[in-house]
C-alpha atoms as a PDB file:
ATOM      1  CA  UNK A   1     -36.120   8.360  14.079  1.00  0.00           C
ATOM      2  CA  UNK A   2     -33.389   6.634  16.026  1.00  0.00           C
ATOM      3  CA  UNK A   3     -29.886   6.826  14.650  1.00  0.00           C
ATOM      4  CA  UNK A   4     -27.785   4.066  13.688  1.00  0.00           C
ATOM      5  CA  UNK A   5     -24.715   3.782  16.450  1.00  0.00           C
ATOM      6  CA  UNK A   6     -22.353   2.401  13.203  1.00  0.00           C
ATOM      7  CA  UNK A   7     -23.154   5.507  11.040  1.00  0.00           C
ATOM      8  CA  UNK A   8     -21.332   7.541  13.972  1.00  0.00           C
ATOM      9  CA  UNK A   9     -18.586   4.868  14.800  1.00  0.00           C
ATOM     10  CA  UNK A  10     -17.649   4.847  11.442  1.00  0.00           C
ATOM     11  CA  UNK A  11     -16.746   8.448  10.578  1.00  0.00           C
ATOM     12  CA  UNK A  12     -14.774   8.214  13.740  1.00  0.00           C
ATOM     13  CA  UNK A  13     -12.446   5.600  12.959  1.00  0.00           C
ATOM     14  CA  UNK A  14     -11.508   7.569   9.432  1.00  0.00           C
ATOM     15  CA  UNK A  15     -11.199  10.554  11.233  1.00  0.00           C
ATOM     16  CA  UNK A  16      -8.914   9.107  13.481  1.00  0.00           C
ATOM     17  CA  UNK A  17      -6.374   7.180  10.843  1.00  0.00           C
ATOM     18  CA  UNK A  18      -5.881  10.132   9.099  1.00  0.00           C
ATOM     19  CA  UNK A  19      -5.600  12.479  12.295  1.00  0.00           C
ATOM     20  CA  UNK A  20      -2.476  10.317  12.983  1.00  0.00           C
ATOM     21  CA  UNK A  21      -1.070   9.902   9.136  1.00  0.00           C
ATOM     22  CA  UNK A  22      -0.748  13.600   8.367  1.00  0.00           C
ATOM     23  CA  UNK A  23      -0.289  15.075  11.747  1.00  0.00           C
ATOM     24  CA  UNK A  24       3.545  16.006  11.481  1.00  0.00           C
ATOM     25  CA  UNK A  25       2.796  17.737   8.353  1.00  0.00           C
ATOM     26  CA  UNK A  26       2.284  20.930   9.519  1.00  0.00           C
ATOM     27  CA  UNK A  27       5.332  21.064  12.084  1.00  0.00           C
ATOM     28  CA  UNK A  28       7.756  19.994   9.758  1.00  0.00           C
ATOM     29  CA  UNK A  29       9.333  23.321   9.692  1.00  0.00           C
ATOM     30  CA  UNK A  30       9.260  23.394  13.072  1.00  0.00           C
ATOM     31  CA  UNK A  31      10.646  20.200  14.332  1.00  0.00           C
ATOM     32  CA  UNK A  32      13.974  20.668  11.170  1.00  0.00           C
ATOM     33  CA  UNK A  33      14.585  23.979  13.440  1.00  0.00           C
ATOM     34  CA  UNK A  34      14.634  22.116  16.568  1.00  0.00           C
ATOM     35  CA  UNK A  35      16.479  18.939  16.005  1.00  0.00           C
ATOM     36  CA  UNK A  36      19.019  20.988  13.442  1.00  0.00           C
ATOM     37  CA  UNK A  37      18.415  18.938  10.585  1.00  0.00           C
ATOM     38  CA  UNK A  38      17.441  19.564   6.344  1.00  0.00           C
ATOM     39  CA  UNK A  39      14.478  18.748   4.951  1.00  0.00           C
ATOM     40  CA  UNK A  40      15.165  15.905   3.381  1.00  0.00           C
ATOM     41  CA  UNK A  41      16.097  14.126   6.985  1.00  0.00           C
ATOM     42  CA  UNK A  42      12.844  15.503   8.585  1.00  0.00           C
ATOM     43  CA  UNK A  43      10.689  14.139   5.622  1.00  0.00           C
ATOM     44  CA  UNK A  44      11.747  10.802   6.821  1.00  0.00           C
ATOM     45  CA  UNK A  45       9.347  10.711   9.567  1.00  0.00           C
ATOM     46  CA  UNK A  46       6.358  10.697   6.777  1.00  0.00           C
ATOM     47  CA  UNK A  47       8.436   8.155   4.570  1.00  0.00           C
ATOM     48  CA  UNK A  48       8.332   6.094   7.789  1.00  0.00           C
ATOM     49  CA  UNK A  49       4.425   5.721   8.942  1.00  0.00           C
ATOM     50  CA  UNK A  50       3.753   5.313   4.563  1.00  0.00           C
ATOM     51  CA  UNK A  51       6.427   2.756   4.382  1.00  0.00           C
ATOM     52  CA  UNK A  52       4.905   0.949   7.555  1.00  0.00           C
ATOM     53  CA  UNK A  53       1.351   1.055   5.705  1.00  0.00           C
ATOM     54  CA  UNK A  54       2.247  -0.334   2.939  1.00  0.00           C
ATOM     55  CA  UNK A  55       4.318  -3.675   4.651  1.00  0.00           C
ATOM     56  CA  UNK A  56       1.323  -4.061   7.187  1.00  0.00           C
ATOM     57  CA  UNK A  57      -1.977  -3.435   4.571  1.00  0.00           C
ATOM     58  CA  UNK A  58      -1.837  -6.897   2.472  1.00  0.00           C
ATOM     59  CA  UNK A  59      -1.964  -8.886   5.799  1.00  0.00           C
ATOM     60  CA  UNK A  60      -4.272  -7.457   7.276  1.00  0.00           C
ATOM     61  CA  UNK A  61      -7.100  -9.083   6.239  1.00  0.00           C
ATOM     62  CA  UNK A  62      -5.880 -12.208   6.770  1.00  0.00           C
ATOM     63  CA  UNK A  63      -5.880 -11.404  10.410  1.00  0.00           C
ATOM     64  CA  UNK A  64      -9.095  -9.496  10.704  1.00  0.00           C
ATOM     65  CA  UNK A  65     -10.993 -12.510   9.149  1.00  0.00           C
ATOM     66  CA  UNK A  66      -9.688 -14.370  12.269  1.00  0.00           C
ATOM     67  CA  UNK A  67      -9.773 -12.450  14.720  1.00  0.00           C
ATOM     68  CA  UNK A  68     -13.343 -10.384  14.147  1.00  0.00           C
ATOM     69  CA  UNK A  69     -13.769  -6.686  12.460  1.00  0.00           C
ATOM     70  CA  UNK A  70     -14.421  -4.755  15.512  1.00  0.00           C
ATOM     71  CA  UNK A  71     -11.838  -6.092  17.784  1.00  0.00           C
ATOM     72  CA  UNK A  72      -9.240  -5.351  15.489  1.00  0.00           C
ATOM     73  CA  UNK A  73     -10.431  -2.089  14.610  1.00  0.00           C
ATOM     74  CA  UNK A  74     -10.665  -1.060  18.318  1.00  0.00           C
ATOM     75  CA  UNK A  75      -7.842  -2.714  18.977  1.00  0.00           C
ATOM     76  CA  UNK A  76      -5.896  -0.757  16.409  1.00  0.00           C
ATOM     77  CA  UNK A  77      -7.368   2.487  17.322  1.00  0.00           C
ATOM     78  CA  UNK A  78      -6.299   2.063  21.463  1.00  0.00           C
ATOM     79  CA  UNK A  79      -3.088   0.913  20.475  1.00  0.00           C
ATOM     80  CA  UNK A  80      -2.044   3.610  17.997  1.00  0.00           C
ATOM     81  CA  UNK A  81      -2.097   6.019  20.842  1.00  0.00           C
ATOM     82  CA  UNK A  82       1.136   4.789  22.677  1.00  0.00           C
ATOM     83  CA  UNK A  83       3.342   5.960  19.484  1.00  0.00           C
ATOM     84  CA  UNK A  84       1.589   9.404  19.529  1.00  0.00           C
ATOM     85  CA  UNK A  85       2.412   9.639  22.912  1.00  0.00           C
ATOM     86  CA  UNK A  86       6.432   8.537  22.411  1.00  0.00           C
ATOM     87  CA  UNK A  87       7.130  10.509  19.909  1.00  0.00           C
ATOM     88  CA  UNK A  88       5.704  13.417  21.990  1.00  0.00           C
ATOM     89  CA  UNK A  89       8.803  12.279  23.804  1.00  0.00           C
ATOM     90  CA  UNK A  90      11.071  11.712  20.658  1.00  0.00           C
ATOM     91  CA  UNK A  91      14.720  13.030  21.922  1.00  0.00           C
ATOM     92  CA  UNK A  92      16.131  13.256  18.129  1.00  0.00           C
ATOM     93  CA  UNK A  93      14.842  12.543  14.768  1.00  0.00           C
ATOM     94  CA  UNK A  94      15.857   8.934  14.957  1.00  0.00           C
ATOM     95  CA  UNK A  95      13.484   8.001  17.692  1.00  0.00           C
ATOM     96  CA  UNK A  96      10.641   9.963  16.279  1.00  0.00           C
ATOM     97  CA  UNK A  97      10.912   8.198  12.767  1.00  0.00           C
ATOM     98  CA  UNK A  98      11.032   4.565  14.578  1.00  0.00           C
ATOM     99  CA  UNK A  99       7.443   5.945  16.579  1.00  0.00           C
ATOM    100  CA  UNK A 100       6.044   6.667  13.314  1.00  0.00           C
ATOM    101  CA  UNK A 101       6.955   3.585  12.023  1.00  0.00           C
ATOM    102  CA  UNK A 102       5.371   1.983  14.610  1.00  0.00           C
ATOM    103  CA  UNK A 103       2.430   4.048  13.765  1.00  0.00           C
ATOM    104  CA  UNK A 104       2.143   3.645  10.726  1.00  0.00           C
ATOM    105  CA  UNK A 105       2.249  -0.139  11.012  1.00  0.00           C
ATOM    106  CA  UNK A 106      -1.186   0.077  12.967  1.00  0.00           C
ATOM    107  CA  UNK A 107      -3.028   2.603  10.544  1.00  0.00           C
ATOM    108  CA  UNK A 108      -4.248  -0.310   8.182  1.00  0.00           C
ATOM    109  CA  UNK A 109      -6.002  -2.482  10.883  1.00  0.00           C
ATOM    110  CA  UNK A 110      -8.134   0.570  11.217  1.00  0.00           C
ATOM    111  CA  UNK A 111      -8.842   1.731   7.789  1.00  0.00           C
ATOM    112  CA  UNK A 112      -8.668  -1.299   5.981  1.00  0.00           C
ATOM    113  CA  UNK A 113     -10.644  -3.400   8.095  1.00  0.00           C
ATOM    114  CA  UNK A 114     -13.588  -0.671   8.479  1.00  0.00           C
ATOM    115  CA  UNK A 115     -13.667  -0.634   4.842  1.00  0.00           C
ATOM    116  CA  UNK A 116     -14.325  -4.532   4.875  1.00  0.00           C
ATOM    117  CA  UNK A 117     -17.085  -4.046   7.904  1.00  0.00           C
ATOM    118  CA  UNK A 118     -19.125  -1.838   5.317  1.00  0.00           C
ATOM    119  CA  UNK A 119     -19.055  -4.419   2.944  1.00  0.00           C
ATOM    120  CA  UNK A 120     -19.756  -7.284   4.980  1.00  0.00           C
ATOM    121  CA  UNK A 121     -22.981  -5.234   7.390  1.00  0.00           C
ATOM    122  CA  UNK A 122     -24.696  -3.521   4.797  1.00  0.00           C
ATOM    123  CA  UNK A 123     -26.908  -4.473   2.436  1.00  0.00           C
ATOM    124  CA  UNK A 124     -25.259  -3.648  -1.494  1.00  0.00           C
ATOM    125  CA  UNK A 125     -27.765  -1.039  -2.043  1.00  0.00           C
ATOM    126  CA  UNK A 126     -26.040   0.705   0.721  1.00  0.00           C
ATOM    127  CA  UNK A 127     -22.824   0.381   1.289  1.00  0.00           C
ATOM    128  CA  UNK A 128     -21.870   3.481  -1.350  1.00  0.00           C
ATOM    129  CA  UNK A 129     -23.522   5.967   0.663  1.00  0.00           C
ATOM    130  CA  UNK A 130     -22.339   4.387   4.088  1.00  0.00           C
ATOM    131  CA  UNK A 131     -18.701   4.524   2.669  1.00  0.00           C
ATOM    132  CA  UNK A 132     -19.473   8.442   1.785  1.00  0.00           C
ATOM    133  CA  UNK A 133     -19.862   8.634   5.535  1.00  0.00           C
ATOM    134  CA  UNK A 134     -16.956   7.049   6.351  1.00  0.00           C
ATOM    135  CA  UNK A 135     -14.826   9.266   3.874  1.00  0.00           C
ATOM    136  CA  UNK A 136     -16.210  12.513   5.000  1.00  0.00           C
ATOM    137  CA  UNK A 137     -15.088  11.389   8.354  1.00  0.00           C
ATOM    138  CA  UNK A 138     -11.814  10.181   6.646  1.00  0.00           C
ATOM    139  CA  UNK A 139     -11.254  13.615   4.910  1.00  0.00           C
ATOM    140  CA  UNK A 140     -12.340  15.585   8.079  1.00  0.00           C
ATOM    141  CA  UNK A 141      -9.505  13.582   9.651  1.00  0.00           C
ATOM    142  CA  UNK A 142      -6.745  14.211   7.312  1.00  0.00           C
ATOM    143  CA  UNK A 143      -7.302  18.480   7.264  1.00  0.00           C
ATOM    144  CA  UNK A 144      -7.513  18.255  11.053  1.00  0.00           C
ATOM    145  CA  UNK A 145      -4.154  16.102  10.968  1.00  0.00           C
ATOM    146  CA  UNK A 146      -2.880  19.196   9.423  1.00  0.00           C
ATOM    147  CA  UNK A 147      -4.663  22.002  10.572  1.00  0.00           C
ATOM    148  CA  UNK A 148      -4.939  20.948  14.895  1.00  0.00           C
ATOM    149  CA  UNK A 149      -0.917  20.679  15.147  1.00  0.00           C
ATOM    150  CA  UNK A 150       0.058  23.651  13.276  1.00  0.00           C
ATOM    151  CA  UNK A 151      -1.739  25.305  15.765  1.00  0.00           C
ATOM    152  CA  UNK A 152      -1.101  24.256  18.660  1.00  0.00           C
ATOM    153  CA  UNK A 153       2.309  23.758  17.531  1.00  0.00           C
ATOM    154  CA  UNK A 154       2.207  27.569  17.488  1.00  0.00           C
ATOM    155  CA  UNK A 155       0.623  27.934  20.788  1.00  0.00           C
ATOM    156  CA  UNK A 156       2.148  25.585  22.806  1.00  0.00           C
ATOM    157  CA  UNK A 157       4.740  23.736  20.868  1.00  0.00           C
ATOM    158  CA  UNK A 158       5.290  20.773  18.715  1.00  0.00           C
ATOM    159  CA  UNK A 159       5.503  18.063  21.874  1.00  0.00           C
ATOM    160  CA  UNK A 160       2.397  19.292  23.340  1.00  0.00           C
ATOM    161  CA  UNK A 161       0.303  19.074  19.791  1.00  0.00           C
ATOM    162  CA  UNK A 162       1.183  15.676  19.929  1.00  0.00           C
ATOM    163  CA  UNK A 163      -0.245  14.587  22.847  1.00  0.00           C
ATOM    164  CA  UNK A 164      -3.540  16.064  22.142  1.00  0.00           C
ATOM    165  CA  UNK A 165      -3.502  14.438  19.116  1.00  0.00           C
ATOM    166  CA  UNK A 166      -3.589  11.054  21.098  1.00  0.00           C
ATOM    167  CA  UNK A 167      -5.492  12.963  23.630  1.00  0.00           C
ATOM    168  CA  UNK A 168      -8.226  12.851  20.633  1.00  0.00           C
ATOM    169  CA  UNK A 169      -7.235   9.044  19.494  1.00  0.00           C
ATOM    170  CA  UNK A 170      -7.734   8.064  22.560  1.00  0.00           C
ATOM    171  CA  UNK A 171     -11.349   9.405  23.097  1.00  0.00           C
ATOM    172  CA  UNK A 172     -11.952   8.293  19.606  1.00  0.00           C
ATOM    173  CA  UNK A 173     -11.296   4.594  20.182  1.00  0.00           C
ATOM    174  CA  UNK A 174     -13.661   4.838  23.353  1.00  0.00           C
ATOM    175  CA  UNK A 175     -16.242   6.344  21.276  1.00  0.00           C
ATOM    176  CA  UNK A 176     -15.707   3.574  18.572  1.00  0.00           C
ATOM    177  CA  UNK A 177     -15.700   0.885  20.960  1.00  0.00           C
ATOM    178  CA  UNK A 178     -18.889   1.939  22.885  1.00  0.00           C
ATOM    179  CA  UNK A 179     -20.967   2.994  19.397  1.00  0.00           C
ATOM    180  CA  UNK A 180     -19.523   0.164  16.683  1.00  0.00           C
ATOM    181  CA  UNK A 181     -21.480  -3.422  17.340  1.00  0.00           C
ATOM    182  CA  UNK A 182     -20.091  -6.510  16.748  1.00  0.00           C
ATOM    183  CA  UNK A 183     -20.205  -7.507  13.867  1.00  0.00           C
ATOM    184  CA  UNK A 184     -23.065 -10.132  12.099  1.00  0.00           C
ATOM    185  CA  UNK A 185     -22.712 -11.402   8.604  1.00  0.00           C
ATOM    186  CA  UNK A 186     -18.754 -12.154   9.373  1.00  0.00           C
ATOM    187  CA  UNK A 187     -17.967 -15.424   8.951  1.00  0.00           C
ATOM    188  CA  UNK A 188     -14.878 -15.995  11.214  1.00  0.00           C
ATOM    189  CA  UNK A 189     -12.027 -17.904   9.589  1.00  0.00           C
ATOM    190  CA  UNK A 190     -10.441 -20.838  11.301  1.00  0.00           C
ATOM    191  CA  UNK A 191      -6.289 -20.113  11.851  1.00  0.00           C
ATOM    192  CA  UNK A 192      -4.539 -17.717   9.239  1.00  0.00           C
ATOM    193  CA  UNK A 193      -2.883 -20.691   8.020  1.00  0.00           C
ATOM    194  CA  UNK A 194      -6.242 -21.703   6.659  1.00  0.00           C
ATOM    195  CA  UNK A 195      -6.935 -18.335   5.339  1.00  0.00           C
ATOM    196  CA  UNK A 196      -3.547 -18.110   3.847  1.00  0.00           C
ATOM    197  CA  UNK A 197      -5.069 -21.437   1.871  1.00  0.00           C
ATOM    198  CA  UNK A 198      -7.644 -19.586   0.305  1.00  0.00           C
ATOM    199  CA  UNK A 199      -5.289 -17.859  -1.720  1.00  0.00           C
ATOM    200  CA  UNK A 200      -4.404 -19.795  -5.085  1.00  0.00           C
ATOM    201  CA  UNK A 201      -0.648 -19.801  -5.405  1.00  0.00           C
ATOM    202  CA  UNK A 202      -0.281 -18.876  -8.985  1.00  0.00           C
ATOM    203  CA  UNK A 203      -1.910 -15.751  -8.017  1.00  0.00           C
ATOM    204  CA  UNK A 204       0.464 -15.200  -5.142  1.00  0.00           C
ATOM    205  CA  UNK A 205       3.341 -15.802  -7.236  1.00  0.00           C
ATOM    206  CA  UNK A 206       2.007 -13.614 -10.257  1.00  0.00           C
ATOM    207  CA  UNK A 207       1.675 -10.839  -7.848  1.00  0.00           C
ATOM    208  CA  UNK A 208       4.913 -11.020  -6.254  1.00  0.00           C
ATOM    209  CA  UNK A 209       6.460 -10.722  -9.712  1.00  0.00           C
ATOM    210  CA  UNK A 210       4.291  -7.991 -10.862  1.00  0.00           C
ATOM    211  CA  UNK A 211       4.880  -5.966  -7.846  1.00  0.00           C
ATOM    212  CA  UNK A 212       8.763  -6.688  -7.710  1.00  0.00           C
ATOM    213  CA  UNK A 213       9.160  -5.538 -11.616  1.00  0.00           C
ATOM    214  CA  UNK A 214       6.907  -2.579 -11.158  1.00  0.00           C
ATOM    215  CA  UNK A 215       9.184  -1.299  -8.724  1.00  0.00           C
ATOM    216  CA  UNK A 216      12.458  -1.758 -10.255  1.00  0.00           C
ATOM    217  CA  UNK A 217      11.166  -0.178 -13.401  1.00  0.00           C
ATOM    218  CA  UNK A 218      10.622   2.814 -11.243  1.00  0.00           C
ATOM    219  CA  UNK A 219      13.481   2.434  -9.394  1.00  0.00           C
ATOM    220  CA  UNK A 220      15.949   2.251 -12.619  1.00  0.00           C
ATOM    221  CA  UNK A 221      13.975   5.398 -14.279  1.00  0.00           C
ATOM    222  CA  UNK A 222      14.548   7.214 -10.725  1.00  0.00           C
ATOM    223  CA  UNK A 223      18.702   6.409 -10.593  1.00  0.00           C
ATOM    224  CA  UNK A 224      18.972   7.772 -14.210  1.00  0.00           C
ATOM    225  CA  UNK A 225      19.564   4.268 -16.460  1.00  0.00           C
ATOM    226  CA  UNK A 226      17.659   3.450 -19.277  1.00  0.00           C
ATOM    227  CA  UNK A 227      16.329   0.309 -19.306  1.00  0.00           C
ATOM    228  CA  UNK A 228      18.041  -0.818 -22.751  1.00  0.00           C
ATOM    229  CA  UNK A 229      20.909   0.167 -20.611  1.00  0.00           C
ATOM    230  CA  UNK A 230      20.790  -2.604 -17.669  1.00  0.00           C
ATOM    231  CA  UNK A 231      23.389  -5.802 -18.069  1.00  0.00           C
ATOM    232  CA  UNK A 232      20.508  -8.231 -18.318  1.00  0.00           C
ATOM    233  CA  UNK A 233      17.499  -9.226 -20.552  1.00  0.00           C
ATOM    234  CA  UNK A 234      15.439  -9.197 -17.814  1.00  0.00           C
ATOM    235  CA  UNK A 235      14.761  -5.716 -18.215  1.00  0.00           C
ATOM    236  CA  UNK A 236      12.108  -6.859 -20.587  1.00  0.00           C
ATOM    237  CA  UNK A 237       9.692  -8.027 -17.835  1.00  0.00           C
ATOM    238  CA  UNK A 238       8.442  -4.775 -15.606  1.00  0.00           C
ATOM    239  CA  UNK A 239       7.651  -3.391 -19.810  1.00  0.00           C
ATOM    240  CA  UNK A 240       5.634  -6.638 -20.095  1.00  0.00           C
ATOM    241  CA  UNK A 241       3.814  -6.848 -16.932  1.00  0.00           C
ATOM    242  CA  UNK A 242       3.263  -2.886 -16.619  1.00  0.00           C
ATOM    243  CA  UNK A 243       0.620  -1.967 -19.180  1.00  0.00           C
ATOM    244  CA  UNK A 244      -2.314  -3.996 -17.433  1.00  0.00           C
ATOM    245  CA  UNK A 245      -3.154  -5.257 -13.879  1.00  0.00           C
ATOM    246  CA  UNK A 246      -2.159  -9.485 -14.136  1.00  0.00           C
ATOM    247  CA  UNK A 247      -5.393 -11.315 -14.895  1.00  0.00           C
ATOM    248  CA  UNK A 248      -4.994 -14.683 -12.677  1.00  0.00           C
ATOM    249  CA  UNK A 249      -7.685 -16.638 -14.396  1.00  0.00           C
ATOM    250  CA  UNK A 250      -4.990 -16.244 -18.038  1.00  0.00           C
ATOM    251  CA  UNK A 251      -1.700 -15.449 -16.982  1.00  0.00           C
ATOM    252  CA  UNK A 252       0.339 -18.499 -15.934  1.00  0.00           C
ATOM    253  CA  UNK A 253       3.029 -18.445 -13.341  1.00  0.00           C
ATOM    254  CA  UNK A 254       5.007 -21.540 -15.706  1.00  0.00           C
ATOM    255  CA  UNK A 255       5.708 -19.403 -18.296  1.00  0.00           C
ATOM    256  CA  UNK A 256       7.003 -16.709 -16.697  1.00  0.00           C
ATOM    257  CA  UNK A 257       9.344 -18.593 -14.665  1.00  0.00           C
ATOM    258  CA  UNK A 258      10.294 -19.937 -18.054  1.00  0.00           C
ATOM    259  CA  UNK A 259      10.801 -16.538 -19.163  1.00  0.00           C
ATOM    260  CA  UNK A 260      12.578 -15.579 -15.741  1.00  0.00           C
ATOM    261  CA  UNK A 261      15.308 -18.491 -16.001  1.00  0.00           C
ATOM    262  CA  UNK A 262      16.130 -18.206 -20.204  1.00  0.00           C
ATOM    263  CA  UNK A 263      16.323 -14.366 -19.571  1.00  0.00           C
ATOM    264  CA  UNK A 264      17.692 -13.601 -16.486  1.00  0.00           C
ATOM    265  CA  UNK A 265      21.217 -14.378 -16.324  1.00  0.00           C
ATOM    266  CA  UNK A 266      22.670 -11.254 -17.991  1.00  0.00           C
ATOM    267  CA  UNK A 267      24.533 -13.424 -20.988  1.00  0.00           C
ATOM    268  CA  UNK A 268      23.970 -11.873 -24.459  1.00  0.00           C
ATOM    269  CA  UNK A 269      22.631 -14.475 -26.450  1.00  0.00           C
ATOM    270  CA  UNK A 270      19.738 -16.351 -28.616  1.00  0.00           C
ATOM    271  CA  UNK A 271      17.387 -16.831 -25.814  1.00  0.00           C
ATOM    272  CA  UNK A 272      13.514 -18.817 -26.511  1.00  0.00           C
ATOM    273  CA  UNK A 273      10.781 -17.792 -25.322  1.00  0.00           C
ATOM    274  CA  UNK A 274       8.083 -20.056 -23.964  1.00  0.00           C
ATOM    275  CA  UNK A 275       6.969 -22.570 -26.639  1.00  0.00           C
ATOM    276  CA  UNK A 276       3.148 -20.922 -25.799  1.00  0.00           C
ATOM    277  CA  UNK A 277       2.040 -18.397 -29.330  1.00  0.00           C
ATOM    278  CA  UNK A 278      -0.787 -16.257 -26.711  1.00  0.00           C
ATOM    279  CA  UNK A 279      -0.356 -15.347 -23.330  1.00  0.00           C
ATOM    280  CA  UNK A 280      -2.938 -12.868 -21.677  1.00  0.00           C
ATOM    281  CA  UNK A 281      -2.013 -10.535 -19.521  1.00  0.00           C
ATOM    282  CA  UNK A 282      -4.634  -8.491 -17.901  1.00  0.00           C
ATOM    283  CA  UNK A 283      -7.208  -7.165 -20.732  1.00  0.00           C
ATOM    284  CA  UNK A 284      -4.188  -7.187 -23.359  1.00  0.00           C
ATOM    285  CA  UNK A 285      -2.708 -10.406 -25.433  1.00  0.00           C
ATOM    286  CA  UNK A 286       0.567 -11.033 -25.892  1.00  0.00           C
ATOM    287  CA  UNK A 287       2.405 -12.825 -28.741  1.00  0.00           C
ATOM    288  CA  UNK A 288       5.625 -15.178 -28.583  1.00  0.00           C
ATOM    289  CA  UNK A 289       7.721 -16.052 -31.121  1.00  0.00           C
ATOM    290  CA  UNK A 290       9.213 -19.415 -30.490  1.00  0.00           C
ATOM    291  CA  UNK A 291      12.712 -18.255 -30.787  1.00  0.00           C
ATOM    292  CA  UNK A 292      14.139 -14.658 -30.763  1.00  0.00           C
ATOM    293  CA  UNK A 293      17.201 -13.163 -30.607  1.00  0.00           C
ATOM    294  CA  UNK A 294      18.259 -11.286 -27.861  1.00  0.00           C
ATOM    295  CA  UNK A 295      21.763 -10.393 -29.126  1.00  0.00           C
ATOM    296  CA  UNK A 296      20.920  -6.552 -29.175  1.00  0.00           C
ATOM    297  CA  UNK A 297      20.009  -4.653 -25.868  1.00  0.00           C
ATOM    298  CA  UNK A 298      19.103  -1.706 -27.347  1.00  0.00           C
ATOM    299  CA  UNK A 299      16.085  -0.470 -29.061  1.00  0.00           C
ATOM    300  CA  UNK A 300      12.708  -2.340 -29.706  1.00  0.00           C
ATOM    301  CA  UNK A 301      15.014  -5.589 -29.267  1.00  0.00           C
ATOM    302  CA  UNK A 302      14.969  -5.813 -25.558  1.00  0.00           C
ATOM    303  CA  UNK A 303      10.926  -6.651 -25.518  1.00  0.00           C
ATOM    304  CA  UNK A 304      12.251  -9.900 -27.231  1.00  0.00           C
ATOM    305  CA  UNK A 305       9.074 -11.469 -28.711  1.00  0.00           C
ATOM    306  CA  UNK A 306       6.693  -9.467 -27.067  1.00  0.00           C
ATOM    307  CA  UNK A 307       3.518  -7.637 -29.815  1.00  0.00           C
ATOM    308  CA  UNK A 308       1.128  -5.877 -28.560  1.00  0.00           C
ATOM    309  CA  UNK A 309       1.069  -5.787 -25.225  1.00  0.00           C
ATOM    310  CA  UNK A 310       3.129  -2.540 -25.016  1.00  0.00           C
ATOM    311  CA  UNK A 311       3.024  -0.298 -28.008  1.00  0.00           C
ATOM    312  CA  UNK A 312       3.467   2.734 -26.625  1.00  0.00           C
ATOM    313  CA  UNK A 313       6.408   1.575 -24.927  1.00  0.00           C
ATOM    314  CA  UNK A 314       7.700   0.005 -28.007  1.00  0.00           C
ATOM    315  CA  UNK A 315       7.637   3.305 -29.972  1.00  0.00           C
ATOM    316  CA  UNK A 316       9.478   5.454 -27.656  1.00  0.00           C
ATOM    317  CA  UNK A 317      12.380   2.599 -27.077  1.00  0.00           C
ATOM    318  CA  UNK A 318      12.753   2.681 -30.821  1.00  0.00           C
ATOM    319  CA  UNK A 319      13.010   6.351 -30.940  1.00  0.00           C
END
């Protein structure tokens, strides 16, 4: 029984994102002793490669679907071996956090975009236990990230763990390229601009804003200040878009840029709400009341008009 090429290819290109991701783990002990720094400077270099994921991921479909699955993949996969190799080289912690930004900026292509060949190749009836493959191979990846630089970090230092870890990218990416066929079932998209068009813009827009509040909730809770606490009204929006993913199909982007503009100036006053009675927001409904104070910041006051969308919320502002 002949073996399918992709079921090999595929493991491989997990294994190899995750090789790369968590490799400094292991030597971060080891590289605070030799550049003389704390641990909370030499945890930057994982901040760096996460924060590069997560500004590269959303787009990269976009480009994938016009460029092809397997040369971006491979692509990916050569190219992530060059910041392996400079921050082998890394003179000071500054130089190795820009490489694993770098690095991290070229993770998703791989990952992401094998994720989307599974889909698009294999029949539905199969693509569960092809993806098992591929995260057995991602998991195998992620303990070796670890486990291969601690020790060879111990054997022959930190620099030269590095550079067999691209040592092993760079075989992987061969192997990829040789085993993984091009793909079939794509159909190739014509210029991201027309991609881009395939996105509705309400749903753009509603995820921009549900992203954006998300964050500053957290990012309010994590400096200490209550949200009844903030100098604006606004404060009532991450509590309203939190409790369920936004459902594009219900929620519209017109009312809460109404919302936005008669809450967001920071003036303590009486403040409407959009003239709409039911919003839906996700798998939960949300009432308005056509006018509501706003006078009081504190409290159950500060979701202005908003029933049962947040209850739990609700009860521990009031408390």
């Amino acid at each position: 029984m002949a073996v399918d090429s992709r079921n090999i290819a595929l493991p491989i290109a997990g294994f190899c994102t995750f090789l790369n991701l968590y490799s400094p783990q292991a030597l971060l002990p080891t590289l605070s002793r030799e550049f003389g720094v704390g641990v909370a400077e030499i945890s930057t270099i994982m901040t760096a490669s996460t924060l590069a994921i997560a500004l590269t991921a959303p787009f990269t479909g976009a480009v994938a679907d016009v460029l092809g699955r397997k040369r971006v993949i491979t692509a990916a996969m050569l190219a992530v071996v060059m910041p392996m190799i400079g921050a082998a080289s890394a003179p000071d912690v500054q130089a190795l956090v820009v490489w694993r930004f770098v690095q991290g900026l070229l993770l998703p292509p791989i990952f992401a975009v094998t994720v989307a060949y599974i889909g698009d190749e294999w029949p539905p009836a199969q693509v569960a236990g092809i993806a098992g493959i591929y995260i057995a191979g991602s998991s195998l990846g992620g303990f070796s990230g670890r486990f291969v630089p601690g020790v060879l970090g111990d054997l022959f230092g930190w620099r030269a763990a590095f550079l067999a870890l691209a040592g092993l990218s760079l075989v992987g990416a061969i192997m990829v390229g040789l085993l993984l066929p091009r793909e079939k079932r794509f159909v190739r998209s014509h210029g991201l601009s027309g991609r881009c068009r395939r996105y509705p813009p309400p749903a753009l827009a509603a995820t921009r804003r549900h992203l954006w509040h998300r964050l500053r909730r957290a990012l309010q809770f994590h400096r200490g200040v209550h949200v009844c606490e903030l100098p604006s009204c606004r404060a009532a929006l991450p509590f309203f878009l939190h409790p369920a993913r936004p459902n594009f199909r219900d929620l519209s982007v017109r009312h809460c840029d109404r919302a936005n503009d008669r809450l967001g100036d920071g003036t303590p006053r009486a403040s409407p709400l959009p003239p709409c009675r039911h919003c839906r927001v996700g798998r939960r409904r949300a009432a308005h009341a056509p006018r509501t104070n706003c006078r009081d910041y504190r409290g159950a006051h500060v979701l202005c008009g908003v029933r049962h969308a947040v209850p739990d919320d609700l009860d521990r502002l009031r408390d």
